[in-house]
PDB file of N, CA and C in Angstrom:
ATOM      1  N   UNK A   1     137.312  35.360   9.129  1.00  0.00           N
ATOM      2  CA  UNK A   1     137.683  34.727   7.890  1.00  0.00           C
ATOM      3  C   UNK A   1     136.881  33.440   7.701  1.00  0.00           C
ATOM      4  N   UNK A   2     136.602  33.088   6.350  1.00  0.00           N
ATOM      5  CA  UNK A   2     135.982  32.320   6.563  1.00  0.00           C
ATOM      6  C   UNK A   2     137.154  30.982   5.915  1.00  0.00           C
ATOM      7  N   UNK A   3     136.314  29.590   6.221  1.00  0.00           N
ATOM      8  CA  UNK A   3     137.541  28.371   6.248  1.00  0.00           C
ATOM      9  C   UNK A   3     138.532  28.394   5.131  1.00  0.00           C
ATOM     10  N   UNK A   4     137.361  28.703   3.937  1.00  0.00           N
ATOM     11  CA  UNK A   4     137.861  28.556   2.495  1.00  0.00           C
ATOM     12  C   UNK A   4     138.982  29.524   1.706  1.00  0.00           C
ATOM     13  N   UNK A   5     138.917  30.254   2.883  1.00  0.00           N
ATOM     14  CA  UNK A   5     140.233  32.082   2.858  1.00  0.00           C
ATOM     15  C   UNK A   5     141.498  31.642   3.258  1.00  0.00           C
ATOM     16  N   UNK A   6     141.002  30.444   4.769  1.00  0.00           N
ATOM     17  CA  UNK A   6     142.091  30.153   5.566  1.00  0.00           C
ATOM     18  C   UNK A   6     143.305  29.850   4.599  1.00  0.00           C
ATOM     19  N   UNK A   7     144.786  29.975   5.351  1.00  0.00           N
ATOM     20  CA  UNK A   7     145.984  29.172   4.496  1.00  0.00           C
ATOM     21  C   UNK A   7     145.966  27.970   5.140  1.00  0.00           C
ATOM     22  N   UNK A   8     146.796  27.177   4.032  1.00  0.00           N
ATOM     23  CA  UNK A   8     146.995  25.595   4.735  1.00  0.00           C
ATOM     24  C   UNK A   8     148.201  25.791   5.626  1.00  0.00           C
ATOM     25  N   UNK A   9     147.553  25.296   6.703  1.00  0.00           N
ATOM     26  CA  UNK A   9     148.748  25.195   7.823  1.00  0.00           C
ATOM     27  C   UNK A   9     150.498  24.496   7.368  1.00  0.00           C
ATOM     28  N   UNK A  10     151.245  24.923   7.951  1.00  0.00           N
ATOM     29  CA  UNK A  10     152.998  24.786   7.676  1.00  0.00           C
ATOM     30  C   UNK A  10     153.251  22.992   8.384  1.00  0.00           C
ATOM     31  N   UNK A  11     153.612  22.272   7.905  1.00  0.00           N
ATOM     32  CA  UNK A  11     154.105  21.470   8.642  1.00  0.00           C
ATOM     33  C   UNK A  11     155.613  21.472   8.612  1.00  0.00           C
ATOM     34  N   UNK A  12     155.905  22.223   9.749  1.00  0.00           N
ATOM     35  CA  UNK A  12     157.592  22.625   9.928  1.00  0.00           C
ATOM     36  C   UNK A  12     158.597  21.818  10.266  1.00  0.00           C
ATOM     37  N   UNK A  13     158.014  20.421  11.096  1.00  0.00           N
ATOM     38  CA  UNK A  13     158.757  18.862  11.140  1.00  0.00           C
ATOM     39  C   UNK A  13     159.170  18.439   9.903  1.00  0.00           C
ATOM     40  N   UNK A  14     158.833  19.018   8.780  1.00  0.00           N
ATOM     41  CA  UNK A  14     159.106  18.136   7.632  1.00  0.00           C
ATOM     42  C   UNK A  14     159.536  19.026   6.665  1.00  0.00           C
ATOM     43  N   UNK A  15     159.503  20.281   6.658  1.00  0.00           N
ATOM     44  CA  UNK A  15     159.950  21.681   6.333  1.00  0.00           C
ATOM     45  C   UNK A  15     161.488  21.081   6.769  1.00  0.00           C
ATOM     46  N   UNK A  16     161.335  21.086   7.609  1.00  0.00           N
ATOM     47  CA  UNK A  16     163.371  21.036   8.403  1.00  0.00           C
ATOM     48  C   UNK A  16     163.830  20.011   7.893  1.00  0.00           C
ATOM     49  N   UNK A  17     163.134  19.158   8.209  1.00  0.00           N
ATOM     50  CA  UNK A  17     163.752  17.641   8.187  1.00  0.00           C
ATOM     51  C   UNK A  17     164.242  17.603   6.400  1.00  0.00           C
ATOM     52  N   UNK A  18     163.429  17.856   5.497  1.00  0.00           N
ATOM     53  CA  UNK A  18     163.386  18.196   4.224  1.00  0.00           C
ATOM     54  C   UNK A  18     164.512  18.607   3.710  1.00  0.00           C
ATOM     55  N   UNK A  19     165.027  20.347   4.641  1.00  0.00           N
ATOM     56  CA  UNK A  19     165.922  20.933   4.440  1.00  0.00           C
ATOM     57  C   UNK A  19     167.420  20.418   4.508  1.00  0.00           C
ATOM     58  N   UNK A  20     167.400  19.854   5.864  1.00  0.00           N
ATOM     59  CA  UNK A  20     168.753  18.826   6.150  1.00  0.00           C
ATOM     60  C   UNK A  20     168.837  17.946   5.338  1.00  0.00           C
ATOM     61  N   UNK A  21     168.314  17.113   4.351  1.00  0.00           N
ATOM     62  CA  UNK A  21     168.072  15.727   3.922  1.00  0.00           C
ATOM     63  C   UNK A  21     168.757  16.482   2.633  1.00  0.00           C
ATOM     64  N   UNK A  22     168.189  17.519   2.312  1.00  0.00           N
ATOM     65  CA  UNK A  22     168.484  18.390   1.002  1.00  0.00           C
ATOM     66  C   UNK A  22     169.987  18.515   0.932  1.00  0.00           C
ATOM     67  N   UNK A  23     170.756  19.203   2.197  1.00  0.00           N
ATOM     68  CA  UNK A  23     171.409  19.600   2.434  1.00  0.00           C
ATOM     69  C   UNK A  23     172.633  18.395   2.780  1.00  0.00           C
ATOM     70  N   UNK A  24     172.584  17.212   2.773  1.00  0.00           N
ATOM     71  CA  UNK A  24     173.320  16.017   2.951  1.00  0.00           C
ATOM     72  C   UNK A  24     173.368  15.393   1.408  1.00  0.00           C
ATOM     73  N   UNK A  25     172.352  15.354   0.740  1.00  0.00           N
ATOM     74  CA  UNK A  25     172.240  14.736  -0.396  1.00  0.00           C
ATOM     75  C   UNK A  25     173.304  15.833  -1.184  1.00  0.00           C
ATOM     76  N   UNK A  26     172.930  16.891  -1.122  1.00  0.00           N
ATOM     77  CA  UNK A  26     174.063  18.048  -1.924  1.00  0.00           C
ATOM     78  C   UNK A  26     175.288  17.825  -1.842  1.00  0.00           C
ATOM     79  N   UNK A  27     175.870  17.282  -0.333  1.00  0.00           N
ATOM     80  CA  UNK A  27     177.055  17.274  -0.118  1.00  0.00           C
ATOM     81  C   UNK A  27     177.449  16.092  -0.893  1.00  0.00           C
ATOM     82  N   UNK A  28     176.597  14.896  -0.495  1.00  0.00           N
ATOM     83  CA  UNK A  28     177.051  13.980  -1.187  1.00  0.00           C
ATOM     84  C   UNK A  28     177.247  13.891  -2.657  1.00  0.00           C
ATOM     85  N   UNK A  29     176.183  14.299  -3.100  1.00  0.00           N
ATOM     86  CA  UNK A  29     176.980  14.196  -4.718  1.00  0.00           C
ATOM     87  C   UNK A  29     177.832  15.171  -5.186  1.00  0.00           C
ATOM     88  N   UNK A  30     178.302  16.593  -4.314  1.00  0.00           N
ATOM     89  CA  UNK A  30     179.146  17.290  -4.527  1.00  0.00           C
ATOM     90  C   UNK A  30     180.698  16.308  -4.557  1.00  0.00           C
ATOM     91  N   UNK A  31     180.275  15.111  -3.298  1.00  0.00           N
ATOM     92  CA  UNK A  31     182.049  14.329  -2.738  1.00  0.00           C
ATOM     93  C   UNK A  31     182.060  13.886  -3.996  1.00  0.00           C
ATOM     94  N   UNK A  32     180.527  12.706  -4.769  1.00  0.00           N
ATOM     95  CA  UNK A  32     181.176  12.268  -5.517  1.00  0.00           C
ATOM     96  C   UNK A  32     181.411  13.004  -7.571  1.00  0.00           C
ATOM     97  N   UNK A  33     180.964  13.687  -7.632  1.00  0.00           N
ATOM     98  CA  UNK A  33     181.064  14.195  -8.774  1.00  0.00           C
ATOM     99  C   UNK A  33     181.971  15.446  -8.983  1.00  0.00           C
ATOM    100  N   UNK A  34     182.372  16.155  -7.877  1.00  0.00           N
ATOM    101  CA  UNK A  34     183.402  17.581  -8.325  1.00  0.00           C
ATOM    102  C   UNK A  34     185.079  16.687  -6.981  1.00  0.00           C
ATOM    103  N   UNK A  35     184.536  16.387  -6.348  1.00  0.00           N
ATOM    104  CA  UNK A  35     185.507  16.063  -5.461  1.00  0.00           C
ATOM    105  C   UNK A  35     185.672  16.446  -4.062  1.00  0.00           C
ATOM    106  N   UNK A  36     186.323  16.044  -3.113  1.00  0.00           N
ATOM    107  CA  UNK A  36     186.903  16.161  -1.629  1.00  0.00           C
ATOM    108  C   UNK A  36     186.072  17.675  -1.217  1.00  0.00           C
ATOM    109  N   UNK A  37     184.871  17.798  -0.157  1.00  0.00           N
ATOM    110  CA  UNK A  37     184.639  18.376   0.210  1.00  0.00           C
ATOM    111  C   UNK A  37     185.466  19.089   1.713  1.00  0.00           C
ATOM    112  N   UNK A  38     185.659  20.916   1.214  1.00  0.00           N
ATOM    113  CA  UNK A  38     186.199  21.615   2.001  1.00  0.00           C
ATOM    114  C   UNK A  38     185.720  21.353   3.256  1.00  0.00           C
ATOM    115  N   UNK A  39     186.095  20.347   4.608  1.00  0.00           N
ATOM    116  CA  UNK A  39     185.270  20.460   5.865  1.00  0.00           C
ATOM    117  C   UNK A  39     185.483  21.706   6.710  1.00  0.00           C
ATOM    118  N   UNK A  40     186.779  22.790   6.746  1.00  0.00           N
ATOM    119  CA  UNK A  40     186.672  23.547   7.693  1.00  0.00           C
ATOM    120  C   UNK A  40     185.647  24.867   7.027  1.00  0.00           C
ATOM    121  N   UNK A  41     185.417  24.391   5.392  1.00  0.00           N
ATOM    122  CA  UNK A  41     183.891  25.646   5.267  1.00  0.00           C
ATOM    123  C   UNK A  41     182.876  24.752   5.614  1.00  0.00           C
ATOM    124  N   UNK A  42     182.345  23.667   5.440  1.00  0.00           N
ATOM    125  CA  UNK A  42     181.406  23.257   6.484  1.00  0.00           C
ATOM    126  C   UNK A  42     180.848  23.280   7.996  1.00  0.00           C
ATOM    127  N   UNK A  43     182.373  23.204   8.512  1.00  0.00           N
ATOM    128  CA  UNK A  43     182.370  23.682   9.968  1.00  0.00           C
ATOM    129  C   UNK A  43     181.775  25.420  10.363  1.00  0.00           C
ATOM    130  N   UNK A  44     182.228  26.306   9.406  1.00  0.00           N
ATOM    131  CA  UNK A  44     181.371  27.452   9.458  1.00  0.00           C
ATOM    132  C   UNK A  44     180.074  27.473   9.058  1.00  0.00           C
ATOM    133  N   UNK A  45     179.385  26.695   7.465  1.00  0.00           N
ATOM    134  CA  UNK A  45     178.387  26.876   7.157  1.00  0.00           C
ATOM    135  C   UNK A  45     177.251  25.851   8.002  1.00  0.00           C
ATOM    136  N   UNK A  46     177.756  25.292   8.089  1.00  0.00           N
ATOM    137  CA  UNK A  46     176.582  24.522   8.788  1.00  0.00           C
ATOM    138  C   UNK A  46     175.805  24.801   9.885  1.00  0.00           C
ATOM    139  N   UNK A  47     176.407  25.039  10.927  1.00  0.00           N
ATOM    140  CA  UNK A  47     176.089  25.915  11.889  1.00  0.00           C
ATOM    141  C   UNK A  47     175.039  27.184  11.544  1.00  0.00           C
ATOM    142  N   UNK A  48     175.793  28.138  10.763  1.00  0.00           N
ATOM    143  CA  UNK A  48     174.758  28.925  10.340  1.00  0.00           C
ATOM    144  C   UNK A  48     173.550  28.372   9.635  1.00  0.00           C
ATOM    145  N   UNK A  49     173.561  27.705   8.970  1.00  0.00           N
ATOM    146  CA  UNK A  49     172.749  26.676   7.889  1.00  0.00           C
ATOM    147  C   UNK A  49     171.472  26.383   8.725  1.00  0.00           C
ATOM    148  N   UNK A  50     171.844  25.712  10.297  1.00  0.00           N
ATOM    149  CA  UNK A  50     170.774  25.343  11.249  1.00  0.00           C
ATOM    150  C   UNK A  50     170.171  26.503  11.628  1.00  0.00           C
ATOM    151  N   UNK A  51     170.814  27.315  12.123  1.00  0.00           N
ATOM    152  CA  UNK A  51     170.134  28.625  12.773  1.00  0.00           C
ATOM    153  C   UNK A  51     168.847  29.040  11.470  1.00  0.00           C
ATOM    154  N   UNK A  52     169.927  29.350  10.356  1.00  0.00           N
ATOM    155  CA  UNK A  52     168.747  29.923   9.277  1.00  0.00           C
ATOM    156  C   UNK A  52     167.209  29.374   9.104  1.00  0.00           C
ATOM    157  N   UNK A  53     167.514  27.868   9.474  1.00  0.00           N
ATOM    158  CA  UNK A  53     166.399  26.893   9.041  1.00  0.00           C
ATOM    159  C   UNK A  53     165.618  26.577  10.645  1.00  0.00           C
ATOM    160  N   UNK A  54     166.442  27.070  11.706  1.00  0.00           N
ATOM    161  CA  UNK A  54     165.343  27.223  12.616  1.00  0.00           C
ATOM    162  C   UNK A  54     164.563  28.457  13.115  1.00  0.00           C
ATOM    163  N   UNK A  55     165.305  29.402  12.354  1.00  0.00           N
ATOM    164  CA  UNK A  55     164.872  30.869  12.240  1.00  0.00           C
ATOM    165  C   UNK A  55     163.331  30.884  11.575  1.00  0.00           C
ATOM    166  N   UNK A  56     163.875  29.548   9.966  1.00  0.00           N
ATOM    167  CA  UNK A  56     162.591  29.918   9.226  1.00  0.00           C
ATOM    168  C   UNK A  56     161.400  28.566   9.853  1.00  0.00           C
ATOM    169  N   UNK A  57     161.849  28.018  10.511  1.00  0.00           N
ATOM    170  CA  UNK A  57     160.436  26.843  11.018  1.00  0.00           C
ATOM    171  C   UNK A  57     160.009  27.773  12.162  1.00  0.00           C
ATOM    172  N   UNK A  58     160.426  28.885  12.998  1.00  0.00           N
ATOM    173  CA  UNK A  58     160.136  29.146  14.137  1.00  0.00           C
ATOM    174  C   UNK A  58     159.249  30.349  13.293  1.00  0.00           C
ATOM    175  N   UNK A  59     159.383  31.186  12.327  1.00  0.00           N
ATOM    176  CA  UNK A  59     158.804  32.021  11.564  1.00  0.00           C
ATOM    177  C   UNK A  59     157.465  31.333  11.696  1.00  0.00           C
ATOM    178  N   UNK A  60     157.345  30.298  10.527  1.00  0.00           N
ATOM    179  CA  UNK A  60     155.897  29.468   9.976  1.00  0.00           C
ATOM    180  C   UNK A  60     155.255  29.228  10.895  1.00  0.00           C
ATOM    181  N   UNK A  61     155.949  28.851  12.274  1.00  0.00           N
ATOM    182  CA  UNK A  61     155.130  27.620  13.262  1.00  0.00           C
ATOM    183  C   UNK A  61     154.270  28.920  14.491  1.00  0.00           C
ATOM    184  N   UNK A  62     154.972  30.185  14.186  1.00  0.00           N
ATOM    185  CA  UNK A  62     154.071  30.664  14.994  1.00  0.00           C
ATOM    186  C   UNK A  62     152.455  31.400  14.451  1.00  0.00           C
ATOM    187  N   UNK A  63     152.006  31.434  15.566  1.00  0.00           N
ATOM    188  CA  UNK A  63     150.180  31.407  15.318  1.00  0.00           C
ATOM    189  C   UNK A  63     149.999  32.925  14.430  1.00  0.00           C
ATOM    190  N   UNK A  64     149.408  32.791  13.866  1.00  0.00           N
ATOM    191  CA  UNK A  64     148.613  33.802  12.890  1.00  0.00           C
ATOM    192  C   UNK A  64     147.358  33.961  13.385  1.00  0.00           C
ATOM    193  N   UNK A  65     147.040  35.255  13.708  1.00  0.00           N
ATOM    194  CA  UNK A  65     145.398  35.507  14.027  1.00  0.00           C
ATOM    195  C   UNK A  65     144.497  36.144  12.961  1.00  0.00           C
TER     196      UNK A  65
END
């Protein structure tokens, strides 16, 4: 391949970090504009929430030949 074919590489530190930041800011203006966020569905989603988002940085970050 030549350089100009290549894709631009993933930066997945900031992919994630991005995602969580996303994912805090949501909550927050969910507390303050609809009201009292459900914590025992957080306690389920979140968890999954991480897995998904290290599922998808571990996807990007591996090597392509």
């Amino acid at each position: 391949m030549t350089p100009a074919a290549r894709r631009p590489p993933y930066d997945v530190v900031a992919l994630i970090f991005g995602l969580v930041l996303t994912c805090v800011a949501v909550g927050s203006l969910w507390s303050t504009f609809v009201g009292s966020i459900n914590w025992s569905m957080v306690k389920i989603v979140s968890p999954l929430g991480l897995v998904a988002i290290g599922v998808l940085g571990l996807f990007l970050s591996r090597s392509r030949r």
